[in-house]
PDB file of N, CA and C in Angstrom:
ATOM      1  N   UNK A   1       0.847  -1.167   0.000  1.00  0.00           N
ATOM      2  CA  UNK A   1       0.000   0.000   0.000  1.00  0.00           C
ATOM      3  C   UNK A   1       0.899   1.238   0.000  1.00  0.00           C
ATOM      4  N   UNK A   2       0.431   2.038  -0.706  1.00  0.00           N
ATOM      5  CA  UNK A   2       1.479   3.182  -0.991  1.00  0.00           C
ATOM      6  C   UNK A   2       0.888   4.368   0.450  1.00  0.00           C
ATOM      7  N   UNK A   3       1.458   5.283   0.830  1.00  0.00           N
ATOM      8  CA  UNK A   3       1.187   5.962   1.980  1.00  0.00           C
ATOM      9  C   UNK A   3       2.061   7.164   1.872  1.00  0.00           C
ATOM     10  N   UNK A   4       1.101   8.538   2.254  1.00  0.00           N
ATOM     11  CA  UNK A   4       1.973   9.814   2.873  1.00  0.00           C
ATOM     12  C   UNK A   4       1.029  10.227   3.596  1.00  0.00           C
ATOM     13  N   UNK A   5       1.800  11.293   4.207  1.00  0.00           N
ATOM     14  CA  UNK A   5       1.234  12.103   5.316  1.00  0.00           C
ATOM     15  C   UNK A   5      -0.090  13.028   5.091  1.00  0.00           C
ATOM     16  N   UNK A   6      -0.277  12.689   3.583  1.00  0.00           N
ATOM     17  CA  UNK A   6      -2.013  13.259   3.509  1.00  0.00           C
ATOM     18  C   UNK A   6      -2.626  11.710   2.406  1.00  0.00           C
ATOM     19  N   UNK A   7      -2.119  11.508   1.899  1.00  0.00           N
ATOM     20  CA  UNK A   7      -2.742  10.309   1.488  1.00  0.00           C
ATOM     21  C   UNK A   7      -2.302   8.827   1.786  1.00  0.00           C
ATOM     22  N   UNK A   8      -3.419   8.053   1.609  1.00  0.00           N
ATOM     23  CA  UNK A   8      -3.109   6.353   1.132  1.00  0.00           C
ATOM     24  C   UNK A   8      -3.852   6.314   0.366  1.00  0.00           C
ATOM     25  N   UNK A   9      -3.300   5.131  -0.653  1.00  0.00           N
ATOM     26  CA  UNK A   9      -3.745   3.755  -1.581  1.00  0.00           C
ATOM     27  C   UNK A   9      -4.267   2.821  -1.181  1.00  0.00           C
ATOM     28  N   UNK A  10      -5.591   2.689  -1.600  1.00  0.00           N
ATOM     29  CA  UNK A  10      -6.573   1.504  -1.298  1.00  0.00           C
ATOM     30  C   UNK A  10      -7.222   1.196  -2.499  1.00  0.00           C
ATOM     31  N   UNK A  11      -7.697  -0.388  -2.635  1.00  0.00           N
ATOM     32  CA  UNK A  11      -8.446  -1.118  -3.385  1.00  0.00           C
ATOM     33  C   UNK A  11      -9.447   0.020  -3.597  1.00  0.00           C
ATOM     34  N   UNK A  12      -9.961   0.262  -5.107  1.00  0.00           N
ATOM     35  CA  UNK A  12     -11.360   0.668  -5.482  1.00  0.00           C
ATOM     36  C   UNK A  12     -12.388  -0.125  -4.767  1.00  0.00           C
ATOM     37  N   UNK A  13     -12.382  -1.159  -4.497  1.00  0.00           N
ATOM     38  CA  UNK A  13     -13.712  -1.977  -3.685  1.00  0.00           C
ATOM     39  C   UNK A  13     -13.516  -1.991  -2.625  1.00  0.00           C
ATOM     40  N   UNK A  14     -12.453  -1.212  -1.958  1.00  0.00           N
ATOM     41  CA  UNK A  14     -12.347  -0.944  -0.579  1.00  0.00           C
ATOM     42  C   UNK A  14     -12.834   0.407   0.167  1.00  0.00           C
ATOM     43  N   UNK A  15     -13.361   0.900  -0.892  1.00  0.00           N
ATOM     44  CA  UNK A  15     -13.864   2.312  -0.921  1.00  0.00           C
ATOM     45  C   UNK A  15     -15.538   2.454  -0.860  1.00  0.00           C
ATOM     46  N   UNK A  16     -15.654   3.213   0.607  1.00  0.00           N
ATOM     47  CA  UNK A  16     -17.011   2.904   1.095  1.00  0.00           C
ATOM     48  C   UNK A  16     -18.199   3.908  -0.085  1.00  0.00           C
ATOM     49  N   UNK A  17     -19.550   3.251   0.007  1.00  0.00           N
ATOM     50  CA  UNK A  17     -20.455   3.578  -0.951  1.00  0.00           C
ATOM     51  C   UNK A  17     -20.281   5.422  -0.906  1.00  0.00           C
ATOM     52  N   UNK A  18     -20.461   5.409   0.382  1.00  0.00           N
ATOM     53  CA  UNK A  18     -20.593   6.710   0.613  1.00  0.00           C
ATOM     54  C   UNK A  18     -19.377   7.953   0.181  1.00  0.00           C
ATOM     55  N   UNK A  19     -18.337   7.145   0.449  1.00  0.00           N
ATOM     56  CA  UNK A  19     -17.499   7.737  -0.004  1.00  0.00           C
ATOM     57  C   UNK A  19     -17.021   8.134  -1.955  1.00  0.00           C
ATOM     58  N   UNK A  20     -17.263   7.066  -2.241  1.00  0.00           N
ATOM     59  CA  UNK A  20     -17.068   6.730  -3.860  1.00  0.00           C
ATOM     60  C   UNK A  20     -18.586   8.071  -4.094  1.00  0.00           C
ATOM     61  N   UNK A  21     -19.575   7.952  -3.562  1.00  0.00           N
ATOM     62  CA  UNK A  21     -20.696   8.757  -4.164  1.00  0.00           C
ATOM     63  C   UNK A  21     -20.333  10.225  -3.861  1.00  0.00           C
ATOM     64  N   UNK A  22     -18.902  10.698  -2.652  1.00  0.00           N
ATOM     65  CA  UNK A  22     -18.521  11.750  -2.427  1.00  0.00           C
ATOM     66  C   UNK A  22     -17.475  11.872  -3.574  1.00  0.00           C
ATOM     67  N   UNK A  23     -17.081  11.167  -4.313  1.00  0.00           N
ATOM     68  CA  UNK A  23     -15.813  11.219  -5.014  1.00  0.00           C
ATOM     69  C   UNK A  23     -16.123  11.831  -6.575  1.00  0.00           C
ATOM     70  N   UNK A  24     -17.762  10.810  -6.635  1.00  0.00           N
ATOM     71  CA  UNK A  24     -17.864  11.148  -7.871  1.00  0.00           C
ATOM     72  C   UNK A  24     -19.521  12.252  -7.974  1.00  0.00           C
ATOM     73  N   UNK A  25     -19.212  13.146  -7.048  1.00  0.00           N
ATOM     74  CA  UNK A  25     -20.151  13.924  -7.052  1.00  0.00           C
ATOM     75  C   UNK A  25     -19.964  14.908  -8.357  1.00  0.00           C
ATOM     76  N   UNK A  26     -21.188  15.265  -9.265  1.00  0.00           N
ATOM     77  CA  UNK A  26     -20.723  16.203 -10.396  1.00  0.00           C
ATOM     78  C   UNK A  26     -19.796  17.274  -9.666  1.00  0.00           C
ATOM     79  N   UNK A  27     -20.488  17.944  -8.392  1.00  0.00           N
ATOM     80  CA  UNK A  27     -19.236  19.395  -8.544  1.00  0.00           C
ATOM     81  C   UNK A  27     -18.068  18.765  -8.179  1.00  0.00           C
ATOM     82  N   UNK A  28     -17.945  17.511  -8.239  1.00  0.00           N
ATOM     83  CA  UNK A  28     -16.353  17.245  -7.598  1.00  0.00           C
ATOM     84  C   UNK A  28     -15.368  16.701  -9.511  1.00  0.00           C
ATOM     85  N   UNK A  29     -16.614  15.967  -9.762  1.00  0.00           N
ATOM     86  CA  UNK A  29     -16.037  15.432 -11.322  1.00  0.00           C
ATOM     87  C   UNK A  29     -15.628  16.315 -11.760  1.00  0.00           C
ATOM     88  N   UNK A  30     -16.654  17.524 -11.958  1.00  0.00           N
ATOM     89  CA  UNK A  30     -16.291  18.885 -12.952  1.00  0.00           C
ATOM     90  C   UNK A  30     -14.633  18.823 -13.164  1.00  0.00           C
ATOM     91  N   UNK A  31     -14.302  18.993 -11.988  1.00  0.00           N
ATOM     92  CA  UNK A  31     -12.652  18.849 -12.202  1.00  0.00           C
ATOM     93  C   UNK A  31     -11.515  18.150 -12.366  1.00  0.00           C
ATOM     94  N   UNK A  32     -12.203  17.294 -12.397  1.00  0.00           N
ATOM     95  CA  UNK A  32     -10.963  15.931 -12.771  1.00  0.00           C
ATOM     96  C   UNK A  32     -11.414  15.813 -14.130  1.00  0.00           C
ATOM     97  N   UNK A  33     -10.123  14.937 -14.422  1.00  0.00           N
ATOM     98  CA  UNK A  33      -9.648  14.298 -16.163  1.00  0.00           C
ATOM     99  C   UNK A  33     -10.975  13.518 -16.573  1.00  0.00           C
ATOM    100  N   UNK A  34     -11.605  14.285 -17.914  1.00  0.00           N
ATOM    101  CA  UNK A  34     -12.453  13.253 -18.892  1.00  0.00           C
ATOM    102  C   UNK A  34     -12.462  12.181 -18.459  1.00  0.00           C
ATOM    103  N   UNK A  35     -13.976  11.304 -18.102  1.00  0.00           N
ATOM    104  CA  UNK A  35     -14.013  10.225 -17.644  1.00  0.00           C
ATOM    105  C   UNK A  35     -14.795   9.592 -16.650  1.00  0.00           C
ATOM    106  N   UNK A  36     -14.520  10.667 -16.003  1.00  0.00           N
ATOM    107  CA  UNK A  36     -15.171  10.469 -14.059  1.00  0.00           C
ATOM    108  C   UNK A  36     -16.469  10.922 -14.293  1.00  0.00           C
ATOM    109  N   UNK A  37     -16.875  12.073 -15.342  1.00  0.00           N
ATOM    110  CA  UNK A  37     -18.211  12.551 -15.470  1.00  0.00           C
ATOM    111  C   UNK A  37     -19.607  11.806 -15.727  1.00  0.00           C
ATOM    112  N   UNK A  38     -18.932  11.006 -16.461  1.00  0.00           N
ATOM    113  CA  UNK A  38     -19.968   9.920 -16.791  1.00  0.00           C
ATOM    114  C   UNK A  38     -20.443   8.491 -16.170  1.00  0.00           C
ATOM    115  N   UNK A  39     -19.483   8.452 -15.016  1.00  0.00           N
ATOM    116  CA  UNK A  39     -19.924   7.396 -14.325  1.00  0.00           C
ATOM    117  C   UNK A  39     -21.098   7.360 -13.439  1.00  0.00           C
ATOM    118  N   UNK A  40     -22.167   6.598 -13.743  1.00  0.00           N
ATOM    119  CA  UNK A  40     -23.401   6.983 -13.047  1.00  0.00           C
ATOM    120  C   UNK A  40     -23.458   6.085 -11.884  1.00  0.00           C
ATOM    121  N   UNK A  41     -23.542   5.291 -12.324  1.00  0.00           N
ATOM    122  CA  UNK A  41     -23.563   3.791 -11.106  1.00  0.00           C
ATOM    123  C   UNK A  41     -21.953   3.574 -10.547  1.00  0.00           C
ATOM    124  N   UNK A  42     -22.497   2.729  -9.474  1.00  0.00           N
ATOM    125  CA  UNK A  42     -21.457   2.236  -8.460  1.00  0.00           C
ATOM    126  C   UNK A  42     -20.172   1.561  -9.068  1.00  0.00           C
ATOM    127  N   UNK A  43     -20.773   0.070  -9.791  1.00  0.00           N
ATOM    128  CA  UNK A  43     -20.237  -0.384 -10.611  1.00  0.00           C
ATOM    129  C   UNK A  43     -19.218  -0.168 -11.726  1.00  0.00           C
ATOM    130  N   UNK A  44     -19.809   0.950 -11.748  1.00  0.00           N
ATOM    131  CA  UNK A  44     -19.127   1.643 -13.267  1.00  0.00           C
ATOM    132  C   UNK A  44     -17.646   2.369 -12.755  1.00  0.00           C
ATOM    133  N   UNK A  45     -18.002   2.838 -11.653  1.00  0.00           N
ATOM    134  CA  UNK A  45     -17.080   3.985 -10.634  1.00  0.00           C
ATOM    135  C   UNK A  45     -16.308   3.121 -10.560  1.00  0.00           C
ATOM    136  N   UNK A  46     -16.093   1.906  -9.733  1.00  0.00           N
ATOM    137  CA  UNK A  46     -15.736   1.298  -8.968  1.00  0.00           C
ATOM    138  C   UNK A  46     -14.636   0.429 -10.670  1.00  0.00           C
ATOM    139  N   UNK A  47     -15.021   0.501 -11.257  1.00  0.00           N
ATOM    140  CA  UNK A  47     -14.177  -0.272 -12.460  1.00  0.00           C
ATOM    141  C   UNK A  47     -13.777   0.922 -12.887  1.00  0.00           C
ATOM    142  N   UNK A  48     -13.611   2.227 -13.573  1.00  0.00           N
ATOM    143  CA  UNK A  48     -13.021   3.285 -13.549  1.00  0.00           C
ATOM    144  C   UNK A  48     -11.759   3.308 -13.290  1.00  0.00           C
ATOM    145  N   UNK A  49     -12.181   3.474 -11.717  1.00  0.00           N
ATOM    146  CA  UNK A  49     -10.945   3.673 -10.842  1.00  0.00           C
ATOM    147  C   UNK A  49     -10.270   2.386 -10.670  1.00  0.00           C
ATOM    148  N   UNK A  50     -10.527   1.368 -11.021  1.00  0.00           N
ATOM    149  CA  UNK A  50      -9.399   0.054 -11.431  1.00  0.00           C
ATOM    150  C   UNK A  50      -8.958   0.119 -12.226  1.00  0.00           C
ATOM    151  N   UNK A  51      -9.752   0.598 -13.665  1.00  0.00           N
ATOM    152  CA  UNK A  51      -8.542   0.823 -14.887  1.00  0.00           C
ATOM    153  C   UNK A  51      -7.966   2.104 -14.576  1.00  0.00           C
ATOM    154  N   UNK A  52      -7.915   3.160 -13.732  1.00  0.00           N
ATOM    155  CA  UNK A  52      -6.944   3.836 -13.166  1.00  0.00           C
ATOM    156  C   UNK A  52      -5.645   3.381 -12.687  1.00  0.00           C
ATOM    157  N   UNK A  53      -6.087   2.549 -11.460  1.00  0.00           N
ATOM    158  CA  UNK A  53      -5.198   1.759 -10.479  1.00  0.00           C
ATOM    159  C   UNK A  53      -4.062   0.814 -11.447  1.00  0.00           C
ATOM    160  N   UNK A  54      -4.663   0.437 -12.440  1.00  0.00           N
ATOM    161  CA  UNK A  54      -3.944  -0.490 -13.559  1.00  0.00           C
ATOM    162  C   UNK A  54      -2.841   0.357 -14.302  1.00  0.00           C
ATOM    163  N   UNK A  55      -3.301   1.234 -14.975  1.00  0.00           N
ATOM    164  CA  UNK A  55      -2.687   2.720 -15.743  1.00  0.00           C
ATOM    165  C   UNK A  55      -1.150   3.050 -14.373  1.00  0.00           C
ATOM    166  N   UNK A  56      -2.105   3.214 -13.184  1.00  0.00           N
ATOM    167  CA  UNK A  56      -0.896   4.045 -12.679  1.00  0.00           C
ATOM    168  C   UNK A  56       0.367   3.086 -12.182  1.00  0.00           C
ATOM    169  N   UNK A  57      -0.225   1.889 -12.247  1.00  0.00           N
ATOM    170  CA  UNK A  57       0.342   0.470 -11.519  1.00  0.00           C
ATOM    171  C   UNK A  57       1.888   0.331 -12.675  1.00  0.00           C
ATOM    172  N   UNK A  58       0.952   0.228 -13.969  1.00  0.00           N
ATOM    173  CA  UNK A  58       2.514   0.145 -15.560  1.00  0.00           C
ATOM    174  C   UNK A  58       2.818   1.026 -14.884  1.00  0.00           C
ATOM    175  N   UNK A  59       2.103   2.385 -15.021  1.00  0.00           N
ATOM    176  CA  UNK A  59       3.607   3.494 -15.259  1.00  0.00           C
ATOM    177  C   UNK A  59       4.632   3.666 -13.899  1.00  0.00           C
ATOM    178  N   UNK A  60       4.370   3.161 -12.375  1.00  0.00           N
ATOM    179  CA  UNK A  60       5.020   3.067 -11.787  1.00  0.00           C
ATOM    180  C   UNK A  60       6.151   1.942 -12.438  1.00  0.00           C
ATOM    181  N   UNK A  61       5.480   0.972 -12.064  1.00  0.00           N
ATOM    182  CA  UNK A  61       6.682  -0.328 -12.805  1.00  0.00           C
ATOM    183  C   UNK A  61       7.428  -0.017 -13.843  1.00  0.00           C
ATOM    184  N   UNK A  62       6.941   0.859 -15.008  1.00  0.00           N
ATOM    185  CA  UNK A  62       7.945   1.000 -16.046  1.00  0.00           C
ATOM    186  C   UNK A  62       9.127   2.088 -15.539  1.00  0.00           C
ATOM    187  N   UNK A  63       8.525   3.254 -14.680  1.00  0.00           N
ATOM    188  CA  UNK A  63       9.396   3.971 -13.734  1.00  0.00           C
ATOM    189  C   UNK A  63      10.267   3.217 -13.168  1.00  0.00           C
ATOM    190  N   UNK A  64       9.700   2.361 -12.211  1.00  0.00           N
ATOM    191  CA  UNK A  64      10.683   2.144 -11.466  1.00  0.00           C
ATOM    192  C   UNK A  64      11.962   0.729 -11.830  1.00  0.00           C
ATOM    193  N   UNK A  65      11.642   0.265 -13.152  1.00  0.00           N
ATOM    194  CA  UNK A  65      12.604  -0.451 -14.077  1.00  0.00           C
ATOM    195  C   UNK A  65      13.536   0.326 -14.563  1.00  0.00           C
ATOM    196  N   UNK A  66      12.994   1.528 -14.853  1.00  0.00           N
ATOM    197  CA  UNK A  66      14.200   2.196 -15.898  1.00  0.00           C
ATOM    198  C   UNK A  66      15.165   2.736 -15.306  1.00  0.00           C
TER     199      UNK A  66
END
């Protein structure tokens, strides 16, 4: 689990309903990267942010190979 002094890394399905429905509130989407806007359901969120977790997962590993 990755960790700092204002954040941690957790599983997308470790992420409470309530919280994920705070995450992907429109005035909160408005501002994040194409993508997040359109997630309506739980489901959808919740796989999103895994093909996130996946995305950021390579580009660490390819980082931290080179």
């Amino acid at each position: 689990m990755l960790r700092s002094s204002r954040l941690t890394a957790v599983s997308p399905d470790d992420i409470p309903s309530v919280r994920l429905a705070e995450l992907f509130a429109p005035n909160v989407v408005r501002w994040l990267r194409p993508g997040f806007q359109n997630k309506l359901t739980e489901i959808g969120q919740r796989a999103y942010l895994s093909d996130l977790q996946q995305q950021a997962g390579v580009i660490y590993s390819w980082r931290a190979n080179s």
